[in-house]
Protein backbone atom coordinates (compact mmCIF):
# COMPACT_ATOMS: atom_id res chain seq x y z
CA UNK A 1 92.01 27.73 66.64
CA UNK A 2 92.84 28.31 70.51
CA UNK A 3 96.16 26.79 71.72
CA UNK A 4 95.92 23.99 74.07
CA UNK A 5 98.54 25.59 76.01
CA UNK A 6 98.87 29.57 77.56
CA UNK A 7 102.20 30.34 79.15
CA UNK A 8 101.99 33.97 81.23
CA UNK A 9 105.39 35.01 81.97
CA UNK A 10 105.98 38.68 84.05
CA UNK A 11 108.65 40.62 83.32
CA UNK A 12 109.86 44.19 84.23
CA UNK A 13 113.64 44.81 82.72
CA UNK A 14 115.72 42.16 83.11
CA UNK A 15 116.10 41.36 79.11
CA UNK A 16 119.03 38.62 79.97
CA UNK A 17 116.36 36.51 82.46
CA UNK A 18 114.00 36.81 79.64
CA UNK A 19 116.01 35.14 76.86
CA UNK A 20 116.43 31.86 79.04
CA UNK A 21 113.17 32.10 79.75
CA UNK A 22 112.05 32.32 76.32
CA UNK A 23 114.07 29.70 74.83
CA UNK A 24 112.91 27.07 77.79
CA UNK A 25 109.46 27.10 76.32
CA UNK A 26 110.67 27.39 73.05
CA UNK A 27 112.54 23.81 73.59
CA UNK A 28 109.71 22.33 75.02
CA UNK A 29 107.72 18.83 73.69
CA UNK A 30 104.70 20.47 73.88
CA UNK A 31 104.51 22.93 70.55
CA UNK A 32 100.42 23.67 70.73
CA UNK A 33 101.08 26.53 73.21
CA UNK A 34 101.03 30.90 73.29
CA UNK A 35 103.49 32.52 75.15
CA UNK A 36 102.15 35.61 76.72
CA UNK A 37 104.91 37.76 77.88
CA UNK A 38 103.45 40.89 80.20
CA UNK A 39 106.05 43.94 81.49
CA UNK A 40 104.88 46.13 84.20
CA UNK A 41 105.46 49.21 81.99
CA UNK A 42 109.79 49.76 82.60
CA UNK A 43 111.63 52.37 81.67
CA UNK A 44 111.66 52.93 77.53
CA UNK A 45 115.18 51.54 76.89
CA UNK A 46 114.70 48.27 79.18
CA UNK A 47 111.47 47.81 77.40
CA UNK A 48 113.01 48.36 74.27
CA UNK A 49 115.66 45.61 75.00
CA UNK A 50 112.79 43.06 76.02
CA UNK A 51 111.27 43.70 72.22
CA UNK A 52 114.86 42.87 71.13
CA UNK A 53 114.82 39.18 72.91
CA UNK A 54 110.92 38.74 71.78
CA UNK A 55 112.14 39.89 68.37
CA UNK A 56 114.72 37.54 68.29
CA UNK A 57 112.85 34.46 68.90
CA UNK A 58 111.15 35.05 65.68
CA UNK A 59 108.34 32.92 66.70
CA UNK A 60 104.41 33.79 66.47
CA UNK A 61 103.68 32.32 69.62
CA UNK A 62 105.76 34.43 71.51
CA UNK A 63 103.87 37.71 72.65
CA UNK A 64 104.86 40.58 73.96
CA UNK A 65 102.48 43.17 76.13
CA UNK A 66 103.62 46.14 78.31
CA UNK A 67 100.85 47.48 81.09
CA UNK A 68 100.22 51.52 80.53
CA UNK A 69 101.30 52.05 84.24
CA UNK A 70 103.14 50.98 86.59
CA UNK A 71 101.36 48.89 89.47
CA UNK A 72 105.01 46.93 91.13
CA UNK A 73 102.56 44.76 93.23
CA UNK A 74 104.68 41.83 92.66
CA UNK A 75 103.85 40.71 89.64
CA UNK A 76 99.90 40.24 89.87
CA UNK A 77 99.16 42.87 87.15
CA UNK A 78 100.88 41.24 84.78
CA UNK A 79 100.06 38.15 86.27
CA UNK A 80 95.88 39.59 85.96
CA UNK A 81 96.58 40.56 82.34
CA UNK A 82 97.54 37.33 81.37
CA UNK A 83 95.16 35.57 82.43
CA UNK A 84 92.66 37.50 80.58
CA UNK A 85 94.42 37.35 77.47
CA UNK A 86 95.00 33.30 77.90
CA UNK A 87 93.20 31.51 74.84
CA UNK A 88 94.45 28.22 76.13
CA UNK A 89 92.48 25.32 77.27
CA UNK A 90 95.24 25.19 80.18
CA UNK A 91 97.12 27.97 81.80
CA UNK A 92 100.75 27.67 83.72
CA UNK A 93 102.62 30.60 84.85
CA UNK A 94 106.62 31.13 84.28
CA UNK A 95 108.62 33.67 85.87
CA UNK A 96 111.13 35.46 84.06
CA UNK A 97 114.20 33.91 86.05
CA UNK A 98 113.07 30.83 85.68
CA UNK A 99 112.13 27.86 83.58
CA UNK A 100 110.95 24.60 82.24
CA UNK A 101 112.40 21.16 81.44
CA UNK A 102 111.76 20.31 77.88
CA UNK A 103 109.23 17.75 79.25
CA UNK A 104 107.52 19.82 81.55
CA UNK A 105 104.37 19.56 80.52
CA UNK A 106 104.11 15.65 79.27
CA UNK A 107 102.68 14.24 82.34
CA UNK A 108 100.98 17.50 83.59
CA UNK A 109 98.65 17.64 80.04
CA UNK A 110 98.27 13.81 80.29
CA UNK A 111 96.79 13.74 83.30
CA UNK A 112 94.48 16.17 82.97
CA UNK A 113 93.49 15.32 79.58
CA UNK A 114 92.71 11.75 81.82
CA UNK A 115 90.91 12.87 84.61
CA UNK A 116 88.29 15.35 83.98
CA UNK A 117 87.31 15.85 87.59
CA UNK A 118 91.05 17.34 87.83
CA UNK A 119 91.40 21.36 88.08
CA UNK A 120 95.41 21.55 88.21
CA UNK A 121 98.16 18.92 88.52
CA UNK A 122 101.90 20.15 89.57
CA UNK A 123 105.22 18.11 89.69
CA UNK A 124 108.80 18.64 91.44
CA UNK A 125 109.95 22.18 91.00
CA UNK A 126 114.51 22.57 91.80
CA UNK A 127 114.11 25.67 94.02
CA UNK A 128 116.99 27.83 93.84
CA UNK A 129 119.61 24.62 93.89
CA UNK A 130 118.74 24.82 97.72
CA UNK A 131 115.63 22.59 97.64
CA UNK A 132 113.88 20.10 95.94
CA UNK A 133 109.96 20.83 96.38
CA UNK A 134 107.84 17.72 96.41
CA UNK A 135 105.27 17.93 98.80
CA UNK A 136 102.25 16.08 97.08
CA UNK A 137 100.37 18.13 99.36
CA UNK A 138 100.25 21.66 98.12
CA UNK A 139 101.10 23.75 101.15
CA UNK A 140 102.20 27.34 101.81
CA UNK A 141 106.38 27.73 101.19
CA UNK A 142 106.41 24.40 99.78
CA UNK A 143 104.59 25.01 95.73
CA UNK A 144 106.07 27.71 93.21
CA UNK A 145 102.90 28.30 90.85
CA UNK A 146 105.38 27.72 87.83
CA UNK A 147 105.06 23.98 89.37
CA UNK A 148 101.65 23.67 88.79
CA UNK A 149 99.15 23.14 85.33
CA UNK A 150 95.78 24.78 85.72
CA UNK A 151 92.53 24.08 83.57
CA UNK A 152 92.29 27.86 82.21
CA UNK A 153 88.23 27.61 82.91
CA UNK A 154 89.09 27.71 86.47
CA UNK A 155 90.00 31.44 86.23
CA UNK A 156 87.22 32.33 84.25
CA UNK A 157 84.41 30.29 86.51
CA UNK A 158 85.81 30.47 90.11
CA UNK A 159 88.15 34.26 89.85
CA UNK A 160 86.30 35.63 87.35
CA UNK A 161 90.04 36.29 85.75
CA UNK A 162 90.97 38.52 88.35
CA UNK A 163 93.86 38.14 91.12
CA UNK A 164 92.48 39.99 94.15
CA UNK A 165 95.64 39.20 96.08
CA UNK A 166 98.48 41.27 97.82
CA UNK A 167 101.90 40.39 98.94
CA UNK A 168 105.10 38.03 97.69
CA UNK A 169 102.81 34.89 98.08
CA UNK A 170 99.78 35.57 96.34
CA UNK A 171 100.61 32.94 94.38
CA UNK A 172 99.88 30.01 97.41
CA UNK A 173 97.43 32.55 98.09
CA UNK A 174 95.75 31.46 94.41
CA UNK A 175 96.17 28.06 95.04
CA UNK A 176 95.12 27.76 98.22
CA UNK A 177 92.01 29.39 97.34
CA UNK A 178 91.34 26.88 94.25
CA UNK A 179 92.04 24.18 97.24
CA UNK A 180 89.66 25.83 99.50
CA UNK A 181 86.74 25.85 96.80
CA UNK A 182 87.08 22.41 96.20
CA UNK A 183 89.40 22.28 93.05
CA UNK A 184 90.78 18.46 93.07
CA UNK A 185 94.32 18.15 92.29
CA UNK A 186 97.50 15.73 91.69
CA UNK A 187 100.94 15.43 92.43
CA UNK A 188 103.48 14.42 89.58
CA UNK A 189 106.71 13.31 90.87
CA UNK A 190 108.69 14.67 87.91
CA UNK A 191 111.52 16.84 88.12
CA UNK A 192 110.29 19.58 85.83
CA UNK A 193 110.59 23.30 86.76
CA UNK A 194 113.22 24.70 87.95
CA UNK A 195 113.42 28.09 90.01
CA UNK A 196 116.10 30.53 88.91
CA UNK A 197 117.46 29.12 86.44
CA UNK A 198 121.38 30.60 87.03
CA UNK A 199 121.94 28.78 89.79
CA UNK A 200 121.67 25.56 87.86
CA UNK A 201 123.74 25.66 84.81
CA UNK A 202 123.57 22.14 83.62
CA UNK A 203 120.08 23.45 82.77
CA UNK A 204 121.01 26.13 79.92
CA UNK A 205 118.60 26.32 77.38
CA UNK A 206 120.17 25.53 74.16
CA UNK A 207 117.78 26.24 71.02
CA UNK A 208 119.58 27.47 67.89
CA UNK A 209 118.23 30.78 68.99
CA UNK A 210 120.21 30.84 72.19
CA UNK A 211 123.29 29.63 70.62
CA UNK A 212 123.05 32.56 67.84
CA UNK A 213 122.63 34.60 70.92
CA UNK A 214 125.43 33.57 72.53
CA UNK A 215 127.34 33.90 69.40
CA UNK A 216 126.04 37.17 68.80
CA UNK A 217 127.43 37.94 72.09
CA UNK A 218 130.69 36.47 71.62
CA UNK A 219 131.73 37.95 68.37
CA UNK A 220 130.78 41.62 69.63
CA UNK A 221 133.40 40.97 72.75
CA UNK A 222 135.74 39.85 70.03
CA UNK A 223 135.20 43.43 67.96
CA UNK A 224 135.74 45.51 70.69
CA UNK A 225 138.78 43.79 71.70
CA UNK A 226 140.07 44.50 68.16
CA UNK A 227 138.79 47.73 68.27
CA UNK A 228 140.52 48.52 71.29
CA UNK A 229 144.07 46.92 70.02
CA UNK A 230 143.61 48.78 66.50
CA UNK A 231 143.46 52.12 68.66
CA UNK A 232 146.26 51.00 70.59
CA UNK A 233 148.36 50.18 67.31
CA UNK A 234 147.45 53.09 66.29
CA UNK A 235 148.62 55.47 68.80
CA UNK A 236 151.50 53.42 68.43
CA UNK A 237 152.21 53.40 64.94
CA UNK A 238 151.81 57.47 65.77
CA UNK A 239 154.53 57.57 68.32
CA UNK A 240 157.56 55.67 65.79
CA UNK A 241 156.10 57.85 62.99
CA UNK A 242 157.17 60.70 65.11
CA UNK A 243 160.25 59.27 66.75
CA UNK A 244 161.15 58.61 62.66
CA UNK A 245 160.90 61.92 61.66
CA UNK A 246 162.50 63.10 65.23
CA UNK A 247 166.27 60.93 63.93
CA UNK A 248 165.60 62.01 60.26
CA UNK A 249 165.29 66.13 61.73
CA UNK A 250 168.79 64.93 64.21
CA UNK A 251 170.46 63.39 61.00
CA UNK A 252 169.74 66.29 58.83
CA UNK A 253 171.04 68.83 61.34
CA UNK A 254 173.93 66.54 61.91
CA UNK A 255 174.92 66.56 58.21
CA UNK A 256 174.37 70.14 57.72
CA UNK A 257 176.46 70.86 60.78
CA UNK A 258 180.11 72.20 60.10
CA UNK A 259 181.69 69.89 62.00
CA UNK A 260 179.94 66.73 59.63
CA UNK A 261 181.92 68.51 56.93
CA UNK A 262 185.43 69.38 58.78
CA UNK A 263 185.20 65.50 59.49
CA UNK A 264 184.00 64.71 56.12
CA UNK A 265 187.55 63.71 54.47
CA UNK A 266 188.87 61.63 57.75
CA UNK A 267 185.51 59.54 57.01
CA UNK A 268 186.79 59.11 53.55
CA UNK A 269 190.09 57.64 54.82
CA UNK A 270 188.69 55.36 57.19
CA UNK A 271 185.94 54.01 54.41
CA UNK A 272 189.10 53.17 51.86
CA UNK A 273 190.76 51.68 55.30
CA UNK A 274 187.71 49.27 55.61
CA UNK A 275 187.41 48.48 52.20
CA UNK A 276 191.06 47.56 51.87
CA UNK A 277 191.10 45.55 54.76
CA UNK A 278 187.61 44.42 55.18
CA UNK A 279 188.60 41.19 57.93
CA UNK A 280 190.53 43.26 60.01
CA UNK A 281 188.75 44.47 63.28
């Protein structure tokens, strides 16, 4: 069966955005969804790391898909290739830096699963812990798409799944096109998304997942810390080895000298001395 939900995120190598990303859908209410996670073809090793956080998850629903070229046209390729590979009966868009509240989606399903004559619904996206954007109207600088819940027909009926756009803000671009063919909408006044998720960190996603993560994370600081005091103990442990041996070589040639053994019978005297008198300075 189709998901009710499709979740297109676009990545290129930034493996650390990813894994909030990730676990933000992961923790949401909604758990009828497909996460469709498309890189614009990076380098082998930062590709390689992006498997590792997909991998991680350990969850089905979580896809990963990497373009065969190159296109760095802000994100719309990806963007384009999600959309086409979107099952769901509703489509929302995530960028890799940021995220969703756990109940992102409650109202934003709810109301279209209400109101037919609906095409998308958004709610209150936390821009960059600079702004709050929660214009009702939809209006150019003042939406993030990851706001907004689209029926996924829309795409295939009005777009024909493709994104013939250009520039940063293609995405008000997209939605101001919907707007401009008539696609009725709603405002949810819901605090919900949130845009770049570092600069609000009483918003950490916290699945078991992350917290392994961070574990993960903490425990390999902790072994190369005692890696790097084991080598220094070592070297260490090297130097009085050889200082050792350095006294034992001075003792020996001290002993072996002739003046130890001229000396040898005033040490005698002085040893009965001490041991007939052992209180006295």
């Amino acid at each position: 069966m189709p998901p009710l939900l499709s979740i297109v995120t676009t990545v290129y190598d930034r493996a650390d955005c990813l894994l909030s990303c990730v676990e933000s859908v992961r923790n949401l209410h909604v758990r009828d969804y497909e996460h469709l996670i498309v890189a614009d073809h990076p380098p082998s090793d930062a590709f390689a790391r992006l498997e590792s956080v997909v991998s991680a998850a350990h969850d089905p629903r979580c896809i990963l898909f990497n373009l065969p070229e190159r296109f760095n046209n802000f994100g719309i390729a990806p963007a384009e290739f999600g959309v086409r590979k979107a099952g769901g009966k509703y489509l929302a868009f995530l960028d890799d830096d940021n995220a969703f509240l756990p109940h992102h989606f409650d109202a934003l399903i709810d109301s279209l699963d209400r109101n037919l004559d609906l095409g998308f619904v958004f709610g209150v996206g936390l821009w960059n812990n600079e702004r709050i954007l929660n214009d009702p109207v939809p209006a150019k600088g003042g939406i993030d798409l990851g706001q907004a819940l689209f029926r996924r027909d829309l795409f295939r009926s009005l777009l024909n799944d493709s994104l013939n756009y250009s520039g940063y803000e293609w995405d008000w671009d997209l939605i101001h096109e919907l707007m401009s063919r008539g696609v009725r909408y709603r405002f949810i006044d819901q605090e919900t998304f949130v845009f770049r998720l570092k600069s609000y960190p009483h918003f950490p996603p916290d699945s078991p997942v992350a917290r392994a993560n961070r574990r993960i994370e903490e425990l390999s600081a902790e072994k190369t810390r005692l890696e790097a005091d084991a080598a220094s103990l070592t070297t260490r442990c090297a130097d009085l080895s050889r200082n050792v041996d350095a006294a034992r070589d001075e003792i020996h040639l001290l002993r072996s000298s002739t003046c130890w053994r001229m000396t040898a019978p005033l040490r005698a005297v002085m040893d009965c001395i001490r041991r007939a008198f052992p209180h006295r300075p």
